[in-house]
Protein backbone atom coordinates (compact mmCIF):
# COMPACT_ATOMS: atom_id res chain seq x y z
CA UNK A 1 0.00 0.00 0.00
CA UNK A 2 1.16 3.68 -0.33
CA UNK A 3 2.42 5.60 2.33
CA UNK A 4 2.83 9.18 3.45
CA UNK A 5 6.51 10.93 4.63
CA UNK A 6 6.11 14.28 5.70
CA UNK A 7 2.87 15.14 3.33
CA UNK A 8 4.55 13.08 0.26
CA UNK A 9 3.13 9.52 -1.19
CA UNK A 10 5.66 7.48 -1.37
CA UNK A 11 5.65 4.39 -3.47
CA UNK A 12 4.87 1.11 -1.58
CA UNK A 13 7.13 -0.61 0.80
CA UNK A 14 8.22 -4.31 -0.31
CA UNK A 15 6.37 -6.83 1.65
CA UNK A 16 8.45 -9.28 3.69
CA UNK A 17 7.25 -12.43 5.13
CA UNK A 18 7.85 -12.16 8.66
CA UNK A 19 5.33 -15.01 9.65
CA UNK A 20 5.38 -18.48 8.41
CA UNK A 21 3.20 -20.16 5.87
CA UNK A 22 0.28 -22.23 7.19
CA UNK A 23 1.01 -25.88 8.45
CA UNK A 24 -1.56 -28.92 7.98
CA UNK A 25 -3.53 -26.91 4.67
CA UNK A 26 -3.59 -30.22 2.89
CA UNK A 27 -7.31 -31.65 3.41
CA UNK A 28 -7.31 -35.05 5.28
CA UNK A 29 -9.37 -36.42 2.78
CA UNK A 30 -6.22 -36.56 0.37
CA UNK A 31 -3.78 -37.42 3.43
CA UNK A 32 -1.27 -40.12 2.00
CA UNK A 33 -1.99 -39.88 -1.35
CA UNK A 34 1.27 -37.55 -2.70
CA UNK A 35 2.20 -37.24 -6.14
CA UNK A 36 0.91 -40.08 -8.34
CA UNK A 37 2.83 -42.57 -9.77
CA UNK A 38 3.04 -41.55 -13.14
CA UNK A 39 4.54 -38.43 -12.71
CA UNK A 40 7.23 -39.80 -10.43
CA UNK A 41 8.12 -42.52 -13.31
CA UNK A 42 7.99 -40.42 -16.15
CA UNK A 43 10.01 -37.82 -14.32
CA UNK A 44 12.65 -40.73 -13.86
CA UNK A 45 12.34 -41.68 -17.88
CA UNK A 46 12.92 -37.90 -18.68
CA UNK A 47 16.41 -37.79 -15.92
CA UNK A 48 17.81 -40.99 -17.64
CA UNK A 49 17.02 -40.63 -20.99
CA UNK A 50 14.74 -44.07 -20.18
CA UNK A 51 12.49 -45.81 -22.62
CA UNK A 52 8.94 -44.46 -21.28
CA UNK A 53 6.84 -47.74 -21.32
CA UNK A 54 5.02 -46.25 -17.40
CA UNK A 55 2.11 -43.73 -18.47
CA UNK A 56 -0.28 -45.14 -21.20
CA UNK A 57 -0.43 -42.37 -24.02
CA UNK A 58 0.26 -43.31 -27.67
CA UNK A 59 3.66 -42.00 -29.69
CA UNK A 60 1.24 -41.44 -32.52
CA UNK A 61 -0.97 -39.18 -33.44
CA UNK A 62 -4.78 -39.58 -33.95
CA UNK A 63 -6.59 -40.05 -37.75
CA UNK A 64 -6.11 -36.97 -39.98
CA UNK A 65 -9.83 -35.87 -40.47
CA UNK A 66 -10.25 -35.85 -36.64
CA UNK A 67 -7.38 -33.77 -36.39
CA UNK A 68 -7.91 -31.30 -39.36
CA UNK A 69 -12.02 -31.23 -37.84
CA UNK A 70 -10.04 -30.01 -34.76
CA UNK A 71 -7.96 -27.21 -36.81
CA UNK A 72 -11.32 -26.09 -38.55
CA UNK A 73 -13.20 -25.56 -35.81
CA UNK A 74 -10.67 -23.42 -33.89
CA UNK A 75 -10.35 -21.38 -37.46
CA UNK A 76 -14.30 -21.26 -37.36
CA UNK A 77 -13.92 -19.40 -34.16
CA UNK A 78 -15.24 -22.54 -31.94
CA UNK A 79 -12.98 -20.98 -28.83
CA UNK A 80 -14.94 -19.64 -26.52
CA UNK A 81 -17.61 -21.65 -23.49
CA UNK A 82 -20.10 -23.89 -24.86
CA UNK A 83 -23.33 -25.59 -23.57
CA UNK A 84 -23.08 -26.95 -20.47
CA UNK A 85 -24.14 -30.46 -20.93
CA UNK A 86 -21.07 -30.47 -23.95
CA UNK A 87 -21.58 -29.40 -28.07
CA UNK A 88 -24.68 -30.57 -29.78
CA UNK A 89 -22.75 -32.58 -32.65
CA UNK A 90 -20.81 -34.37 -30.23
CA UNK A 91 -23.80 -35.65 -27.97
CA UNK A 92 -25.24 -36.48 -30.82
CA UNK A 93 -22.47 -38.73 -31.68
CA UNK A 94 -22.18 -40.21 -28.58
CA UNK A 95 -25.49 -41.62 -28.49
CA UNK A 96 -25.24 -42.90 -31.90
CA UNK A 97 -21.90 -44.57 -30.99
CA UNK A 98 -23.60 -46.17 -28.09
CA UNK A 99 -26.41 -47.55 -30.51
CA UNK A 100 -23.65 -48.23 -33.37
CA UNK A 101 -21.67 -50.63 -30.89
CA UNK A 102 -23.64 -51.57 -28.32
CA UNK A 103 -27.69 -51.28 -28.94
CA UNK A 104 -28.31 -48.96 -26.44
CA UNK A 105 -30.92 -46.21 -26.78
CA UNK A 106 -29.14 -42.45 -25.57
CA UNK A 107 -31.34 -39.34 -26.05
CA UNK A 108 -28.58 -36.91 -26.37
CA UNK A 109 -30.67 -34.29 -24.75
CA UNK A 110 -31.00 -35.66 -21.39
CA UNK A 111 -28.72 -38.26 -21.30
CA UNK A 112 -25.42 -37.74 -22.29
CA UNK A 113 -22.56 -34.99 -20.35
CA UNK A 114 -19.23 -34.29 -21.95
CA UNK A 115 -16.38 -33.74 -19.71
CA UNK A 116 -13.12 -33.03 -19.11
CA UNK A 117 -11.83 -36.83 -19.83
CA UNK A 118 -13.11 -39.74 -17.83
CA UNK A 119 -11.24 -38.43 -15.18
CA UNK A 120 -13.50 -35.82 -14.71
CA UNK A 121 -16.47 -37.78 -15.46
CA UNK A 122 -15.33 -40.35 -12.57
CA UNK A 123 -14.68 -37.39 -9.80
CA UNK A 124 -18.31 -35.77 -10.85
CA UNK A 125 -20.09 -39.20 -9.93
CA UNK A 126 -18.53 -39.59 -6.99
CA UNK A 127 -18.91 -35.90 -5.71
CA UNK A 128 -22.54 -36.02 -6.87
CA UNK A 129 -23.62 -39.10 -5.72
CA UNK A 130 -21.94 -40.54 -2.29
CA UNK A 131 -22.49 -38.51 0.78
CA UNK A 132 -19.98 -38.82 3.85
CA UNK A 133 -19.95 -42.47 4.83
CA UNK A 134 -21.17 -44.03 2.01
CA UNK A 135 -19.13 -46.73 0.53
CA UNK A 136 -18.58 -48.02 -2.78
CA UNK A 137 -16.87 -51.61 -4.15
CA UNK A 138 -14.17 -51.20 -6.28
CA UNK A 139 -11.87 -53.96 -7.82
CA UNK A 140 -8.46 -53.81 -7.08
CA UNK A 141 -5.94 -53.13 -8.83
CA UNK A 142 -7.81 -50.16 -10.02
CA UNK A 143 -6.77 -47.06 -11.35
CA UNK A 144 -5.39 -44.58 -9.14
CA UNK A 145 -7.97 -41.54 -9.59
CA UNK A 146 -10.31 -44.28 -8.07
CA UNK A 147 -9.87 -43.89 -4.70
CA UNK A 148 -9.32 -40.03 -4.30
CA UNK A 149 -12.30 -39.35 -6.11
CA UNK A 150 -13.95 -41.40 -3.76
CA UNK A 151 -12.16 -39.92 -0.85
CA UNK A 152 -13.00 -36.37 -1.82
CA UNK A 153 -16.93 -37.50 -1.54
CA UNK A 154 -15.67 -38.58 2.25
CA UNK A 155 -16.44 -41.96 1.56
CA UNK A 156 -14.83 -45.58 1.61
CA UNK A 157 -13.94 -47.73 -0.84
CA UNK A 158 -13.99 -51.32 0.19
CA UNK A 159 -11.83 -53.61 -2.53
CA UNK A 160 -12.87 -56.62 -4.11
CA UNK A 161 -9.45 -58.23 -5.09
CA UNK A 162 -8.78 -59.37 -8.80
CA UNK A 163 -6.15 -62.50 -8.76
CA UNK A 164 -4.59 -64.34 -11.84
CA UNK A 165 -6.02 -67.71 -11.95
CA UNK A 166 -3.66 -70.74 -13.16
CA UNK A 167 -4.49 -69.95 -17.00
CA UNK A 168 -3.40 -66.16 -16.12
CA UNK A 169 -7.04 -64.48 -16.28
CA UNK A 170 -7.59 -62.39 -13.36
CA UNK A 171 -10.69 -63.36 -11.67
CA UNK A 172 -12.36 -62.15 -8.53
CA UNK A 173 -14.55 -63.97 -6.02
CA UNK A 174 -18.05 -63.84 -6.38
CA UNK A 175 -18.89 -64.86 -2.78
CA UNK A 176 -16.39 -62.08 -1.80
CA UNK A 177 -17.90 -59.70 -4.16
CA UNK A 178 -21.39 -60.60 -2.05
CA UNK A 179 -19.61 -60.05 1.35
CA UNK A 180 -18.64 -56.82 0.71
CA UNK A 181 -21.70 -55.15 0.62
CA UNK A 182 -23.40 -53.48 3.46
CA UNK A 183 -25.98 -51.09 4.89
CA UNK A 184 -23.66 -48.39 3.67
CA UNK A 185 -23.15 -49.79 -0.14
CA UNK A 186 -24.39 -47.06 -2.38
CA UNK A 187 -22.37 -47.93 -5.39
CA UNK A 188 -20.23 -50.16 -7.62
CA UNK A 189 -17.06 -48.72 -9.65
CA UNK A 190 -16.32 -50.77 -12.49
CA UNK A 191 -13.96 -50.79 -14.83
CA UNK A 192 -14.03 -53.06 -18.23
CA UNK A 193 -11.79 -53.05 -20.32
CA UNK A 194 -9.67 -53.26 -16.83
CA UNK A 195 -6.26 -50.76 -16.29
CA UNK A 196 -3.68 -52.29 -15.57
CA UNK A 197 -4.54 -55.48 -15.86
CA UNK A 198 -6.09 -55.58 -19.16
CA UNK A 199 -9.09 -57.68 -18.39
CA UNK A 200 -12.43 -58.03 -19.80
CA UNK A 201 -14.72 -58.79 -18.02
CA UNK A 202 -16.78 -61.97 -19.23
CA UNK A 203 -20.83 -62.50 -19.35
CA UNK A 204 -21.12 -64.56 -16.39
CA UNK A 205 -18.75 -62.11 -14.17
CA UNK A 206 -20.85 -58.90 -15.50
CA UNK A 207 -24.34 -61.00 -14.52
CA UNK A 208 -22.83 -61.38 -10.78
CA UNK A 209 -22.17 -58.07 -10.56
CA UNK A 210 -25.55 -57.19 -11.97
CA UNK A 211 -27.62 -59.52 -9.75
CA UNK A 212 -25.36 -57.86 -6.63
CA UNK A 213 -26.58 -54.25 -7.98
CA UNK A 214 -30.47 -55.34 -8.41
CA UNK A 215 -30.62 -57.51 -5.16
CA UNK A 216 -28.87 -54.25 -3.15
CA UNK A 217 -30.35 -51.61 -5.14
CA UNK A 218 -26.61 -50.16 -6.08
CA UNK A 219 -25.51 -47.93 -8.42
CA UNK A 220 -22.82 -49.01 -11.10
CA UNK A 221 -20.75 -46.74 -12.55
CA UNK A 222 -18.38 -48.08 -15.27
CA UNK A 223 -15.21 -46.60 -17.17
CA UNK A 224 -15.40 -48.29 -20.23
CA UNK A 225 -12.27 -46.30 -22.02
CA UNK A 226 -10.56 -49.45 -23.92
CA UNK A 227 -13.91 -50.09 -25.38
CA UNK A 228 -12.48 -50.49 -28.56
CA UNK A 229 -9.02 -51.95 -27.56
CA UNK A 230 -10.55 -55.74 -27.03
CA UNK A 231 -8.07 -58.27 -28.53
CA UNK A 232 -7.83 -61.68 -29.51
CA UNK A 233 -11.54 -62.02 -31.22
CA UNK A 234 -12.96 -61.10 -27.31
CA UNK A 235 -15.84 -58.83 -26.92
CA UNK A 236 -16.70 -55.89 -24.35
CA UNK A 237 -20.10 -56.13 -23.23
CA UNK A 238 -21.49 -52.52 -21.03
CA UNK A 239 -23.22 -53.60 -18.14
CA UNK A 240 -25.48 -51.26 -18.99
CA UNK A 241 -26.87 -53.78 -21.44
CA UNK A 242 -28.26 -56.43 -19.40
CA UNK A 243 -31.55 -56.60 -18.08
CA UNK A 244 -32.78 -54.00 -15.61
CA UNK A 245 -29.00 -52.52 -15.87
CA UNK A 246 -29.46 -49.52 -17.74
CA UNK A 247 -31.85 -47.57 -15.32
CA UNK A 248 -29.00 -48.02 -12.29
CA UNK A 249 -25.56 -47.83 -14.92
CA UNK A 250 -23.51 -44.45 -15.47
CA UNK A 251 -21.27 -45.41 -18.33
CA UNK A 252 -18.05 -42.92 -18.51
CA UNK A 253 -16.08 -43.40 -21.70
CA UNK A 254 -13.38 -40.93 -23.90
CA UNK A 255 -11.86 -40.33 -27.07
CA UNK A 256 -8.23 -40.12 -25.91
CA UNK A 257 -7.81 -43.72 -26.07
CA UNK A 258 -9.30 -44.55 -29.11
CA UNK A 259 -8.23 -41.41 -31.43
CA UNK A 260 -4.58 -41.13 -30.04
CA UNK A 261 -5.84 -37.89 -28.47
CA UNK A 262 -5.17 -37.71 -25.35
CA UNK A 263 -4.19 -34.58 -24.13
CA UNK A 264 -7.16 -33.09 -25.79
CA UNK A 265 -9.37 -35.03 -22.52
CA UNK A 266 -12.65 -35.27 -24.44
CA UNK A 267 -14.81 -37.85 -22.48
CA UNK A 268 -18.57 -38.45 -21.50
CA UNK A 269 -20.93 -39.80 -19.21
CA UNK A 270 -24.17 -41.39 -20.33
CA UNK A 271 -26.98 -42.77 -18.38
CA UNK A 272 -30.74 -42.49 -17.34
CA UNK A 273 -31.26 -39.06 -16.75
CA UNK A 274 -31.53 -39.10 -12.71
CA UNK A 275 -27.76 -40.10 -13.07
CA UNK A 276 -26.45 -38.16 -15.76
CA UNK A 277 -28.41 -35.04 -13.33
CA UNK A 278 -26.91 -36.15 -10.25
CA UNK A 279 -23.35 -36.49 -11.70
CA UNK A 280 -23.34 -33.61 -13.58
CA UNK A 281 -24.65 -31.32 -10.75
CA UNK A 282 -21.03 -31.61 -9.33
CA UNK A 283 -19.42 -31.60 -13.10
CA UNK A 284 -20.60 -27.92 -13.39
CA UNK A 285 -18.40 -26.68 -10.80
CA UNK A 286 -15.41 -28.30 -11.76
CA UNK A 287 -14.26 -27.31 -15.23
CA UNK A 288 -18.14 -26.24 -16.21
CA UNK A 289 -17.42 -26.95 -20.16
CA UNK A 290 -14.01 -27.82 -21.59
CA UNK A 291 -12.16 -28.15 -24.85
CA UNK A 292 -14.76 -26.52 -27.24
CA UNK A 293 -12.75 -26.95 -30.50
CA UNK A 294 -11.98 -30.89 -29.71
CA UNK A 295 -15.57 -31.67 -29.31
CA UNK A 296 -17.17 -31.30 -32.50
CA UNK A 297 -13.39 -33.04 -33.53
CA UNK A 298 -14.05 -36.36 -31.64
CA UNK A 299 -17.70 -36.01 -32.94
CA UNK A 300 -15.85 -36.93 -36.00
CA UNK A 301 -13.68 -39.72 -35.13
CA UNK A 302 -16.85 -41.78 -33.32
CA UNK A 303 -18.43 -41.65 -37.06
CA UNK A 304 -15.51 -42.75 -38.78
CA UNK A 305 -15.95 -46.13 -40.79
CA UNK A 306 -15.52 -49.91 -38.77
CA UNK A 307 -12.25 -49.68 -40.61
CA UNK A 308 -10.61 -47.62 -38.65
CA UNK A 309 -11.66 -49.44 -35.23
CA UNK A 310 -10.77 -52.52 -36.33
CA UNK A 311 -7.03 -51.06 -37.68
CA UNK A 312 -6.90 -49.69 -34.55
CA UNK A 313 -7.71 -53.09 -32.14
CA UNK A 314 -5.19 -54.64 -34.77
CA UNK A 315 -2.27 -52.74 -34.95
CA UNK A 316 -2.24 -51.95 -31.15
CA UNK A 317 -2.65 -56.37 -30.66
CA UNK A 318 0.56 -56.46 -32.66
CA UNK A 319 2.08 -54.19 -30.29
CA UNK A 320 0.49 -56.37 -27.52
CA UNK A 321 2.23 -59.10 -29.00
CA UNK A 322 5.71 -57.85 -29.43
CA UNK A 323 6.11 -56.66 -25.72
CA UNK A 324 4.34 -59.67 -24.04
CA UNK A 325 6.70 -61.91 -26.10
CA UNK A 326 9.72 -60.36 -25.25
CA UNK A 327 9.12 -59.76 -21.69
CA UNK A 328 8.38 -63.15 -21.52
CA UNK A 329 12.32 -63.62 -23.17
CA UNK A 330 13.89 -61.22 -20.40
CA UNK A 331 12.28 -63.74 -17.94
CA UNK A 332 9.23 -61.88 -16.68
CA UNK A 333 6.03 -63.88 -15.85
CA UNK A 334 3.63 -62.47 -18.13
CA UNK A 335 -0.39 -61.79 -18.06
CA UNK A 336 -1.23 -61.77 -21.80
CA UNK A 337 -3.84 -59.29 -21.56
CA UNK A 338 -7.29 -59.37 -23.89
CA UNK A 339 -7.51 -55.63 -23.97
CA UNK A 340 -5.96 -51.80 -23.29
CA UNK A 341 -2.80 -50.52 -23.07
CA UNK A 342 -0.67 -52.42 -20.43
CA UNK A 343 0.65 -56.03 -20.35
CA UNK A 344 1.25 -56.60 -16.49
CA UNK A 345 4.61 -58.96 -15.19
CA UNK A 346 5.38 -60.55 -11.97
CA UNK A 347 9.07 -59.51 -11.72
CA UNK A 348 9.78 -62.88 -9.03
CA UNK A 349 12.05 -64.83 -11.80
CA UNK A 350 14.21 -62.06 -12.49
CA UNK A 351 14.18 -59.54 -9.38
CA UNK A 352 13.17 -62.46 -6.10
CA UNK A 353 14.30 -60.04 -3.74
CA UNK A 354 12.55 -56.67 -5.03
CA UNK A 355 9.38 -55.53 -4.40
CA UNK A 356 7.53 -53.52 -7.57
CA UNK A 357 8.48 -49.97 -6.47
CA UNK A 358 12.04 -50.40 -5.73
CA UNK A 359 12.57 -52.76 -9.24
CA UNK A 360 10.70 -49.96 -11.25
CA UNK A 361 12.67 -47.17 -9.81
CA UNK A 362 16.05 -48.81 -10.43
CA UNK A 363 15.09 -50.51 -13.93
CA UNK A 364 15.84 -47.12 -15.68
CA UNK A 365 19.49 -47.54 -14.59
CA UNK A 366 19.51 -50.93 -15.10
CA UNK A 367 17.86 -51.56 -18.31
CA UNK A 368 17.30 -47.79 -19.71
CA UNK A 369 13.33 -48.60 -19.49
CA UNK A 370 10.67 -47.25 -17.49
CA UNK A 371 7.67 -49.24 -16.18
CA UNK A 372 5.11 -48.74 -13.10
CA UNK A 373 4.68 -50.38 -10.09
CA UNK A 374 1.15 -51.84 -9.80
CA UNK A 375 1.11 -52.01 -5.58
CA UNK A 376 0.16 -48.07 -6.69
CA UNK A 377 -3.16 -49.43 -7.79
CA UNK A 378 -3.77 -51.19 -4.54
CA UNK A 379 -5.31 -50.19 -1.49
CA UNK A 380 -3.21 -52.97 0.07
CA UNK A 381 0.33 -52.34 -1.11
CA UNK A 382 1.09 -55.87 -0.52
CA UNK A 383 -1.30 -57.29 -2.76
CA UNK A 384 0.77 -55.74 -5.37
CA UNK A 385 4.02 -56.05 -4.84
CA UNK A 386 5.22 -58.56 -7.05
CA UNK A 387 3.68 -56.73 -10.20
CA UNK A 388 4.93 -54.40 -12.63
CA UNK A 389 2.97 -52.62 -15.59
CA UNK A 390 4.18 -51.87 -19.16
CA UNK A 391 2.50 -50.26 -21.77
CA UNK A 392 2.43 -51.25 -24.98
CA UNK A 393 0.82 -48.12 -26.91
CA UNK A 394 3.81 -47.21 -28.86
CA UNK A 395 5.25 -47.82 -31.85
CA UNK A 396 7.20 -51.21 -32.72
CA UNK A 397 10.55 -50.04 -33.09
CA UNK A 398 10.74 -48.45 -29.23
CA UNK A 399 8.84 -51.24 -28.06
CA UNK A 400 11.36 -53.57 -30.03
CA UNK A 401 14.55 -51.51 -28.73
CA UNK A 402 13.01 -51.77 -25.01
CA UNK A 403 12.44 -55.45 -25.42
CA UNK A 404 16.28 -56.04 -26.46
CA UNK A 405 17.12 -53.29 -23.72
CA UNK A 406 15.51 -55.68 -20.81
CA UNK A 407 16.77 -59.39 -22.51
CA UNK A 408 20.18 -57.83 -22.44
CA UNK A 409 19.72 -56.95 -18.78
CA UNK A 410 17.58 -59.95 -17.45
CA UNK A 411 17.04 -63.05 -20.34
């Protein structure tokens, strides 16, 4: 502020902290969560020069009419807030995609948002729909905006675990899925095509969860992201789809994924109105609209022709193929998985005396790769320990040069 000195102004005097800053600011409900693991590993790939096989986003970009779609409506002078519930072209692509793929009936009015990725569109359910000591069944390993999204609503998550069975396909137990519900159960996250393990789940799994929801009168919400990315002749079925499903099912989904886009973080939420409402309600006082240029872009890449989805499935299950193979040559116990991004290891034969986080924050050194720890998906560590996540969303020569980068150092 100014000052006076003998009847002059004088210009202001530089402040100086005398006091310190405020201790404890950080909100309990995010106690113990930190930094998340992706930024601390692809920190470490840009210090060493490492191979960055840790966060899932293609080396590629997306098709060229979504991205010249993108560059004409920014020249059209789409740059400024849109509607609320997301731009009228791209709502109306969403439901048709949902119809296209899946059968299901979307009015685009009332029951579709866009958001700011499925990130968003996760956080906005949970802030709209749990109160303080609700609690909601996840499946662990699950990804890690899960549970502080959850937390920020004040309420629990209570795990159901997901285990490799003898032929390698993670399964959970249906009797423990049962178990965990309680008075306080208000809703179900799941998550098919499953990060990290890349699991879809099957008919008879996504009927158990179903008859769990009717019996308890649960929500589901489901991220469906790698809804496209399903590999080895394998379909993903929305659980949104089966009988008396749709009225209790928020289904969160994106573009990133499937049109190499994302850092654009296009997604959506569709759903029977009273959830779209509910979820949304919270969504407006978060980012409110986003990304007004991209939308009307990704309205373009959900109409594109069945060739491009099925180029897409196929060229990223040849990349599936080349990593799984050769991590199984360095000596890695490998999960072949039937859909996403990530192929997921137990490091035992080659590191016996290393838990996850140590091995991945020493394999840049070691091998000149980077890869993520999955006990960061856990809400028991320990659980996790053993397993390590790579992607596989790049193109074949680095995945080829990281392959002969970890024989050299383990096979």
């Amino acid at each position: 502020m100014w000052h006076r000195v003998a009847g002059r102004r004088e210009r202001p005097i530089p402040y100086t902290a005398t006091v310190a800053a405020p201790t404890d600011v950080l909100t309990d409900k995010l106690a113990g969560f930190g930094t998340t693991i992706f930024a601390e590993m692809s920190a470490l790939a840009v210090e060493t020069g490492a191979i960055n096989l840790g966060q899932g986003f293609p080396d590629t970009d997306g098709p060229v009419e979504v991205l010249d779609a993108a560059v004409d409506a920014i020249r059209s002078g789409v740059n400024q807030y849109g509607p609320g519930l997301g731009h009228p072209e791209l709502r109306q692509a969403i439901a048709e995609h949902q119809h296209r793929w899946f059968g299901l009936d979307i009015d685009p009015d009332t029951e579709v948002v866009v958001t700011a990725g499925a990130t968003e569109a996760l956080a906005a359910a949970m802030l709209g729909m749990l109160d303080a000591g609700d609690e909601v069944i996840v499946f662990e390993p699950m990804y890690d905006s899960y549970q502080a999204g959850i937390a920020l609503a004040a309420a629990s998550p209570v795990p159901v675990l997901l285990q490799p069975d003898a032929d390698g396909v993670w399964r959970f137990d249906a009797d423990g899925l049962r178990a965990a519900v309680t008075e306080r159960t208000k809703l179900i996250l799941l998550n098919t095509p499953h990060n990290p393990t890349g699991k879809v789940f099957d008919r008879d799994e996504l009927d158990t969860i179903a008859s769990v929801a009717i019996e308890h009168d649960l929500i589901v919400v489901t991220d469906e992201v790698y809804e496209h990315l399903v590999f080895d002749g394998s379909a993903h079925v929305p659980i949104a789809t089966l009988p008396d499903m749709f009225e209790r099912t928020l289904t969160i989904s994106s573009g990133g994924k499937t049109f190499h886009t994302t850092g654009w973080k296009i997604g959506w939420m569709t759903g029977p109105n009273e959830l779209v409402t509910a979820a949304r309600m919270a969504k407006q006082y978060l980012t409110f609209v986003n990304g007004a240029p991209f939308q009307p872009a990704t309205a373009v890449g959900l109409r594109l022709g069945d060739d491009y989805f099925t180029g897409l499935r196929d060229n990223l299950q040849t990349a599936r193929d080349h990593l799984t193979d050769g991590l199984g040559r360095a000596g890695f116990t490998t999960y072949r998985p039937a859909a996403g991004y990530f192929v997921t290891v137990d490091i035992t034969p080659v590191a016996p005396d290393l838990d996850g986080m140590t091995f991945c924050r020493e394999l840049p050194q070691r091998a000149g790769v980077v890869a993520v720890p999955e006990s960061a998906f856990y809400m028991h560590p320990e659980n996790g320990d053993r397993f390590v996540r790579f992607a596989f969303c790049k193109q074949l020569p680095i995945i080829d040069a990281a392959v002969d980068q970890l024989v050299e150092a383990f096979g």
